[in-house]
N, C-alpha and C. Protein backbone atom coordinates (compact mmCIF):
# COMPACT_ATOMS: atom_id res chain seq x y z
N UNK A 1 31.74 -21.44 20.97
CA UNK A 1 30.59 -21.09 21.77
C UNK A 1 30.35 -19.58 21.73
N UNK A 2 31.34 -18.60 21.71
CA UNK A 2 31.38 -16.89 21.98
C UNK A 2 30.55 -16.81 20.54
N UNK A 3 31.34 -17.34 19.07
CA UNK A 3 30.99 -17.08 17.98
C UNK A 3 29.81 -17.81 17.79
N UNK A 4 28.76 -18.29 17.99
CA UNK A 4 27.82 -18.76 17.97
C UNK A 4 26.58 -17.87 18.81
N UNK A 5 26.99 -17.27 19.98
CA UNK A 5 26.18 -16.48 20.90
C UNK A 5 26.02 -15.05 20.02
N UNK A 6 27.49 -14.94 19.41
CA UNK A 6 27.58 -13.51 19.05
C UNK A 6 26.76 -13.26 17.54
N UNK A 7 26.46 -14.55 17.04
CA UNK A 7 25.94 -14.79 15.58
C UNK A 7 24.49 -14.13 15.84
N UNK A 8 23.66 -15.45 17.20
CA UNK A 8 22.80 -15.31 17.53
C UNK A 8 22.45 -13.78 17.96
N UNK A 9 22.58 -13.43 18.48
CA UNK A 9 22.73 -11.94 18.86
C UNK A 9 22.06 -11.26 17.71
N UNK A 10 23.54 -10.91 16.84
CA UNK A 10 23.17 -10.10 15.35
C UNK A 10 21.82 -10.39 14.81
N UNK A 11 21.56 -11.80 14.78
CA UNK A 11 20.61 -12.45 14.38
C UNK A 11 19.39 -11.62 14.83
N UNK A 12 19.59 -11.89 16.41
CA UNK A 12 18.36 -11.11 17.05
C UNK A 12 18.22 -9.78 16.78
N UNK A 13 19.13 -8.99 16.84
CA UNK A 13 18.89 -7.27 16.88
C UNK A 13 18.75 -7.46 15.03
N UNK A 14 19.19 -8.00 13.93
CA UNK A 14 18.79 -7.34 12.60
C UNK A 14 16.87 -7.49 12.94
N UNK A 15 16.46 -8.69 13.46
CA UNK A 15 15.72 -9.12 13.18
C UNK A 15 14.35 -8.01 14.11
N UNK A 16 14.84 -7.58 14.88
CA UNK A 16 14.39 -6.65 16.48
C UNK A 16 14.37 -5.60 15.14
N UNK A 17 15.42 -5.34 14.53
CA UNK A 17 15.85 -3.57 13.69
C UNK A 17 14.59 -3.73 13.23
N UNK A 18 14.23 -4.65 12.01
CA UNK A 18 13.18 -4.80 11.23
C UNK A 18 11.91 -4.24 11.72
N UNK A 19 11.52 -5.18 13.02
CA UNK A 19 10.21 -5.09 13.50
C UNK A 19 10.17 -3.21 14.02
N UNK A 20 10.79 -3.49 14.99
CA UNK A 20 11.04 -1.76 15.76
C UNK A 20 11.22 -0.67 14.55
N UNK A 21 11.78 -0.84 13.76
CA UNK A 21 12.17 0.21 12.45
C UNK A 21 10.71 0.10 11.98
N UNK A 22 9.84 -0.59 11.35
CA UNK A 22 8.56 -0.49 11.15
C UNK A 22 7.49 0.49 12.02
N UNK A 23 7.74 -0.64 12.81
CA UNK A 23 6.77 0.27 13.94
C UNK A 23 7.13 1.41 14.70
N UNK A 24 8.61 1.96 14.73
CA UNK A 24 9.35 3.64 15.37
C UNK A 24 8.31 4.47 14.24
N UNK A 25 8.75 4.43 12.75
CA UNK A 25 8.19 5.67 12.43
C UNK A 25 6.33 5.51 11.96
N UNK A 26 5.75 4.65 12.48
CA UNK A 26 4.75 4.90 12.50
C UNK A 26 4.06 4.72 10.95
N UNK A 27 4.58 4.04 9.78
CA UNK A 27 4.24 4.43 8.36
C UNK A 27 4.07 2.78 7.77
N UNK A 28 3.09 2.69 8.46
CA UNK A 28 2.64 1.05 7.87
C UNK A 28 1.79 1.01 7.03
N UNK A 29 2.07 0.00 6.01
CA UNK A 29 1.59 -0.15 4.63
C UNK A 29 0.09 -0.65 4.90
N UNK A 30 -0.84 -0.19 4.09
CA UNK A 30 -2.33 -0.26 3.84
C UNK A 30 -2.10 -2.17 3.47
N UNK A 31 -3.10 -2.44 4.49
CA UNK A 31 -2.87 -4.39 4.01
C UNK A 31 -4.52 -4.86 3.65
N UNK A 32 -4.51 -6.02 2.96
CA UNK A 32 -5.61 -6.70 2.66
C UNK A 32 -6.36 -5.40 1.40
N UNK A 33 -5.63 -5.56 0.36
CA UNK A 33 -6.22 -4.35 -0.73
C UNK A 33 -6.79 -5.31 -1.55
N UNK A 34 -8.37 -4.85 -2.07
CA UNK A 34 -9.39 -5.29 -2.78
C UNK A 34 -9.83 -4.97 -3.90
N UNK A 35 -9.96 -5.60 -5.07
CA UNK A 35 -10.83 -4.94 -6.20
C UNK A 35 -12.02 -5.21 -7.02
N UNK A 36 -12.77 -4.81 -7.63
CA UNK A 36 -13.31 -5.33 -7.51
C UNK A 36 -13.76 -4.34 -9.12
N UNK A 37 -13.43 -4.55 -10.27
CA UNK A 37 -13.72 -3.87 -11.52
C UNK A 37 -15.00 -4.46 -12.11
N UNK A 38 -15.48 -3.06 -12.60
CA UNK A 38 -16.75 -2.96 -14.00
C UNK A 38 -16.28 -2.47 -15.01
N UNK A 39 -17.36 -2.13 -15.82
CA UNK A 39 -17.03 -1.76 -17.69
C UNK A 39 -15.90 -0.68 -17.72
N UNK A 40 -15.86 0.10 -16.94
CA UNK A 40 -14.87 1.44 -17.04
C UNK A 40 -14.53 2.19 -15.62
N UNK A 41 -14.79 1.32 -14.56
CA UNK A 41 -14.13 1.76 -13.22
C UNK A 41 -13.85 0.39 -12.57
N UNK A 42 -13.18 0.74 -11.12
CA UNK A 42 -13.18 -0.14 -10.29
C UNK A 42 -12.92 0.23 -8.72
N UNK A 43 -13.27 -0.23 -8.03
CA UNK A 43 -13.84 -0.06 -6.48
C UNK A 43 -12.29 -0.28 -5.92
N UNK A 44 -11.63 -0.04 -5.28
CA UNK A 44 -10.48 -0.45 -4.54
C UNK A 44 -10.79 -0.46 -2.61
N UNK A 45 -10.75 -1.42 -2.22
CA UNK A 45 -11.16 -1.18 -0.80
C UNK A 45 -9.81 -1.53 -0.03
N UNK A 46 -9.63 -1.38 1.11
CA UNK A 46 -8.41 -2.09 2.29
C UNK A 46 -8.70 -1.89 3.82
N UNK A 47 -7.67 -2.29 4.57
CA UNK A 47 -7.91 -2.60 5.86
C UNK A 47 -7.58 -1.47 5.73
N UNK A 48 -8.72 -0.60 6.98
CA UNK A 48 -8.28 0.70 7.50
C UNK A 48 -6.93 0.72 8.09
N UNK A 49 -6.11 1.72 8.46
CA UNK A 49 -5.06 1.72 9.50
C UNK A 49 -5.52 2.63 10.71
N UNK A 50 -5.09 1.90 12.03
CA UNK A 50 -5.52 2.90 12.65
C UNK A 50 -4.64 3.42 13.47
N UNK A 51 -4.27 4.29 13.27
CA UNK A 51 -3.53 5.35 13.75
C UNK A 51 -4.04 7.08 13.56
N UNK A 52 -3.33 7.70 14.62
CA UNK A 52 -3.95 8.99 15.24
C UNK A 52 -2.84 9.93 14.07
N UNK A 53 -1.82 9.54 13.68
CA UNK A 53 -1.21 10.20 13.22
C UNK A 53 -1.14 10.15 11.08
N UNK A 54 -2.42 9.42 10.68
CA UNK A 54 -2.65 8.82 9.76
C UNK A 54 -3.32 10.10 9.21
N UNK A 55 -2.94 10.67 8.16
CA UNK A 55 -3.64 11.98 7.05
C UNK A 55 -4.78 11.21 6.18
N UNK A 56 -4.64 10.30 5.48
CA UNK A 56 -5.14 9.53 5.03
C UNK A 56 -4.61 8.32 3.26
N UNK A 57 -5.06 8.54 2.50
CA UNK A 57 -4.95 7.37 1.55
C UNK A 57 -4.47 8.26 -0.13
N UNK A 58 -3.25 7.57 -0.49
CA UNK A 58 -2.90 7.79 -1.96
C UNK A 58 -3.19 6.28 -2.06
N UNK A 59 -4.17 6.57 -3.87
CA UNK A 59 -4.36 5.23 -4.84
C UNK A 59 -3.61 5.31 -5.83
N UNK A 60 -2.83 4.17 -6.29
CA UNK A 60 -2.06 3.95 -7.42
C UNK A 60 -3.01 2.87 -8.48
N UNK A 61 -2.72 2.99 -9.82
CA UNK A 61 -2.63 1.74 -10.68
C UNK A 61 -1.84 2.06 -11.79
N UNK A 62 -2.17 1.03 -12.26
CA UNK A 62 -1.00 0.71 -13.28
C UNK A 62 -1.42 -0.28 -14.37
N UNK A 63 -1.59 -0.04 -15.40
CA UNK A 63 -2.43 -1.18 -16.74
C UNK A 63 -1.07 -1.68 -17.16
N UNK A 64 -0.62 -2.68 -18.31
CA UNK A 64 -0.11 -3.56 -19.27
C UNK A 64 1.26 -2.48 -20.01
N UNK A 65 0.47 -1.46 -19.84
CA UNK A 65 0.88 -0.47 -20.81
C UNK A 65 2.38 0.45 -20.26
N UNK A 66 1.57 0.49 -18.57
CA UNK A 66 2.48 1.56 -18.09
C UNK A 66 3.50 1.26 -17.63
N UNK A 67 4.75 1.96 -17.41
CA UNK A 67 6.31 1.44 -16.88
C UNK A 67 6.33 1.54 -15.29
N UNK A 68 5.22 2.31 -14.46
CA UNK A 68 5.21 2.29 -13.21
C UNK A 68 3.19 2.81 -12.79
N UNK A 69 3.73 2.44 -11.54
CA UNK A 69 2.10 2.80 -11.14
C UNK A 69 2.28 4.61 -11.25
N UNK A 70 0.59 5.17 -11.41
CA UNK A 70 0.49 6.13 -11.57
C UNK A 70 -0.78 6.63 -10.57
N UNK A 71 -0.51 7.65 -9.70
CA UNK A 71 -1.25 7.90 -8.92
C UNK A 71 -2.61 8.60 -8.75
N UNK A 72 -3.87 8.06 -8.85
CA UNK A 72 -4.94 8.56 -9.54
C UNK A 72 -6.28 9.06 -8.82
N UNK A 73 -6.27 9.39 -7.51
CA UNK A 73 -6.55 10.18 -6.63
C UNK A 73 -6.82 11.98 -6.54
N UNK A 74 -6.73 13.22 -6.41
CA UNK A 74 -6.07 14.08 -6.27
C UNK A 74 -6.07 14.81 -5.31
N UNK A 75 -6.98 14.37 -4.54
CA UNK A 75 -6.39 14.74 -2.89
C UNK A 75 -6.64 13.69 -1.98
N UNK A 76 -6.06 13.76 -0.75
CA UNK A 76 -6.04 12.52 0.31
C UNK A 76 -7.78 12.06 0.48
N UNK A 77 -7.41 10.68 0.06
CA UNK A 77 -8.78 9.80 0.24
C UNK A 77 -8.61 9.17 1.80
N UNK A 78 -9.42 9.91 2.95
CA UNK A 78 -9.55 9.49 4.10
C UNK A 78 -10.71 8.15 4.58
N UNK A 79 -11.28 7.43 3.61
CA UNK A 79 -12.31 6.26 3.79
C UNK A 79 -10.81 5.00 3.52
N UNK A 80 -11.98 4.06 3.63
CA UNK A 80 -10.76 2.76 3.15
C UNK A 80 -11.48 2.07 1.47
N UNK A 81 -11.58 2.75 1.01
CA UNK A 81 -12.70 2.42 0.10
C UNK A 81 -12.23 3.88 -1.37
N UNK A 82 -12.46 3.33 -2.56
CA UNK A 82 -12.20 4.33 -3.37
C UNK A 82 -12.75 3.96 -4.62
N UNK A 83 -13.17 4.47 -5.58
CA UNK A 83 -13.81 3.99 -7.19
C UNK A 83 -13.25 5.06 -7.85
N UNK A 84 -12.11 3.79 -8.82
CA UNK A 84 -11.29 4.69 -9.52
C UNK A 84 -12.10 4.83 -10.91
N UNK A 85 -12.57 5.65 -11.55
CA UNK A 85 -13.25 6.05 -13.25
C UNK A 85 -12.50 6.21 -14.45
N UNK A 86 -13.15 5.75 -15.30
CA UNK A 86 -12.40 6.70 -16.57
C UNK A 86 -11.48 5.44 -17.04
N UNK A 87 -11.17 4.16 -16.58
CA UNK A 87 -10.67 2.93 -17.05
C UNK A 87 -11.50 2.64 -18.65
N UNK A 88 -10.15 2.11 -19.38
CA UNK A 88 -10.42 1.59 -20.25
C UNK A 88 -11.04 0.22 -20.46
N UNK A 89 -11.84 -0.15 -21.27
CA UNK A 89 -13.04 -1.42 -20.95
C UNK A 89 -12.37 -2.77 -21.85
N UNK A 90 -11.87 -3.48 -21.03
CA UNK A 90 -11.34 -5.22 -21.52
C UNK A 90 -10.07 -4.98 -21.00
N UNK A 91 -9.67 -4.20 -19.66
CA UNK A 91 -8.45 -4.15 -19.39
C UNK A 91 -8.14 -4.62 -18.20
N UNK A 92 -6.58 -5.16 -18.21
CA UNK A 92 -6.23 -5.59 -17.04
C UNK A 92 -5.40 -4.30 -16.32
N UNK A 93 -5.94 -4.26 -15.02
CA UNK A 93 -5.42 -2.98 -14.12
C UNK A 93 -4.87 -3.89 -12.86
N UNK A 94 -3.93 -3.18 -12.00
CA UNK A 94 -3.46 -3.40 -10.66
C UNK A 94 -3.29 -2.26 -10.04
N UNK A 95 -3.91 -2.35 -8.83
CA UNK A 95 -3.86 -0.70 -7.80
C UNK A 95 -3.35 -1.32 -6.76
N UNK A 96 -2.81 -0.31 -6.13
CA UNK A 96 -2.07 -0.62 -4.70
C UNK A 96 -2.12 0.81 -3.99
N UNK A 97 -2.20 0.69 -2.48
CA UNK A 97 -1.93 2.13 -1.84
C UNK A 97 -1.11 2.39 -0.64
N UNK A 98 -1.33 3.68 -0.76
CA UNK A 98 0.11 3.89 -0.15
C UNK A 98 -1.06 5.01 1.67
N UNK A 99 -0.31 5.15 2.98
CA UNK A 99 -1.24 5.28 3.86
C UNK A 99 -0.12 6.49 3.43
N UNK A 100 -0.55 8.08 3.87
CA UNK A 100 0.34 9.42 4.11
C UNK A 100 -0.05 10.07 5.52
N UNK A 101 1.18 10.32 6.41
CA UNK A 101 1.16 10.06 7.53
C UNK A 101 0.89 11.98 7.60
N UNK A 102 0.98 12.40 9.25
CA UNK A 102 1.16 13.83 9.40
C UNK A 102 2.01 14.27 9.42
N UNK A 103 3.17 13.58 8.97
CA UNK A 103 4.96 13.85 8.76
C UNK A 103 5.09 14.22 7.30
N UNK A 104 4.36 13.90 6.94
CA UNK A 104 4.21 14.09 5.40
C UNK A 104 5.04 13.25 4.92
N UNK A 105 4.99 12.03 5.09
CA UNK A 105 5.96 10.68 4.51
C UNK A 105 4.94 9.67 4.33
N UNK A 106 4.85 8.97 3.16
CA UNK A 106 3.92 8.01 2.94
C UNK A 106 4.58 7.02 3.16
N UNK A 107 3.76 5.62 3.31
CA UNK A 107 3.90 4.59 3.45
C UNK A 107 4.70 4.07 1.84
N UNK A 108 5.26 2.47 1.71
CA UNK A 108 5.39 2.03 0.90
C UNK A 108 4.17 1.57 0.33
N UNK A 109 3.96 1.19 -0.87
CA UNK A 109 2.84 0.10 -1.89
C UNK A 109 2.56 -0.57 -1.02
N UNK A 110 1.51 -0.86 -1.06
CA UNK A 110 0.51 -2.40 -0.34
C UNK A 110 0.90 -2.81 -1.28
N UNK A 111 0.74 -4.21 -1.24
CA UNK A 111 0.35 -5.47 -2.02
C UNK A 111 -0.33 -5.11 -3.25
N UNK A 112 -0.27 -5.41 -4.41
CA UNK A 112 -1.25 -5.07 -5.63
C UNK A 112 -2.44 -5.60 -5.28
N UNK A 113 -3.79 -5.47 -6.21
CA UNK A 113 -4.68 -5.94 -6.17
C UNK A 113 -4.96 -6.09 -7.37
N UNK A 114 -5.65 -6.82 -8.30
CA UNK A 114 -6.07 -7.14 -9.87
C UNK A 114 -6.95 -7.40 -10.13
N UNK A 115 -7.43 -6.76 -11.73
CA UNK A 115 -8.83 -7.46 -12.06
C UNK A 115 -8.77 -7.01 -13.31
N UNK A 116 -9.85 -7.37 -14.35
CA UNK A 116 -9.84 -6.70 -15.66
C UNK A 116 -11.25 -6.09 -15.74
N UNK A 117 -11.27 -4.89 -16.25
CA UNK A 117 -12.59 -4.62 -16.64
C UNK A 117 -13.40 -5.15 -17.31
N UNK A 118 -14.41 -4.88 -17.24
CA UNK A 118 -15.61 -5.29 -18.38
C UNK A 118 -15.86 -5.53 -20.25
């Protein structure tokens, strides 16, 4: 019965760490990311975040080609909305973003998003 309560327990606080560790430092991942590609760009949209302590938005993608995403922005995109240019045309791309807080610590990757150009 002790070892069963005490399981439960652990159980509860890893599971408490998770949630509370997310939400203590304030650096939640950009969710519901959108795309939406043409001949040689593509639109990336997401759920705003709203927070007071939010700087604003790094965009990543990443084609077939590349060994990691590459960040293609060059200064903080504060909309929820972005049109990345200069894509190569019959390609498959995936973007994901990252929210950068006033701590100067970004969030992890959202979720990818996909599409191929034109």
């Amino acid at each position: 019965m002790i070892a069963r309560t005490i399981a439960a327990v652990l159980v509860c606080l890893m599971l408490a760490g998770t949630v509370i560790g997310e939400s203590e430092t304030g650096h939640l991942r950009p969710k519901s990311v959108n795309v939406a590609c043409a001949q040689d760009s593509a639109q990336v949209s997401w759920e705003e975040i709203m927070d007071v302590n939010l700087t604003g938005y790094d965009i990543y993608q990443k084609a077939p080609s590349d060994p990691d995403y590459v960040k293609v922005n060059q200064g903080l995109v504060t909309a929820a909305q972005y049109i990345v240019v200069g894509l190569a045309s019959a390609t498959f791309y995936e973007f994901a973003v990252t929210a950068v807080y006033n701590d100067g610590i970004a969030s992890g990757l959202s979720n990818p998003a996909s599409c191929t150009t034109g």
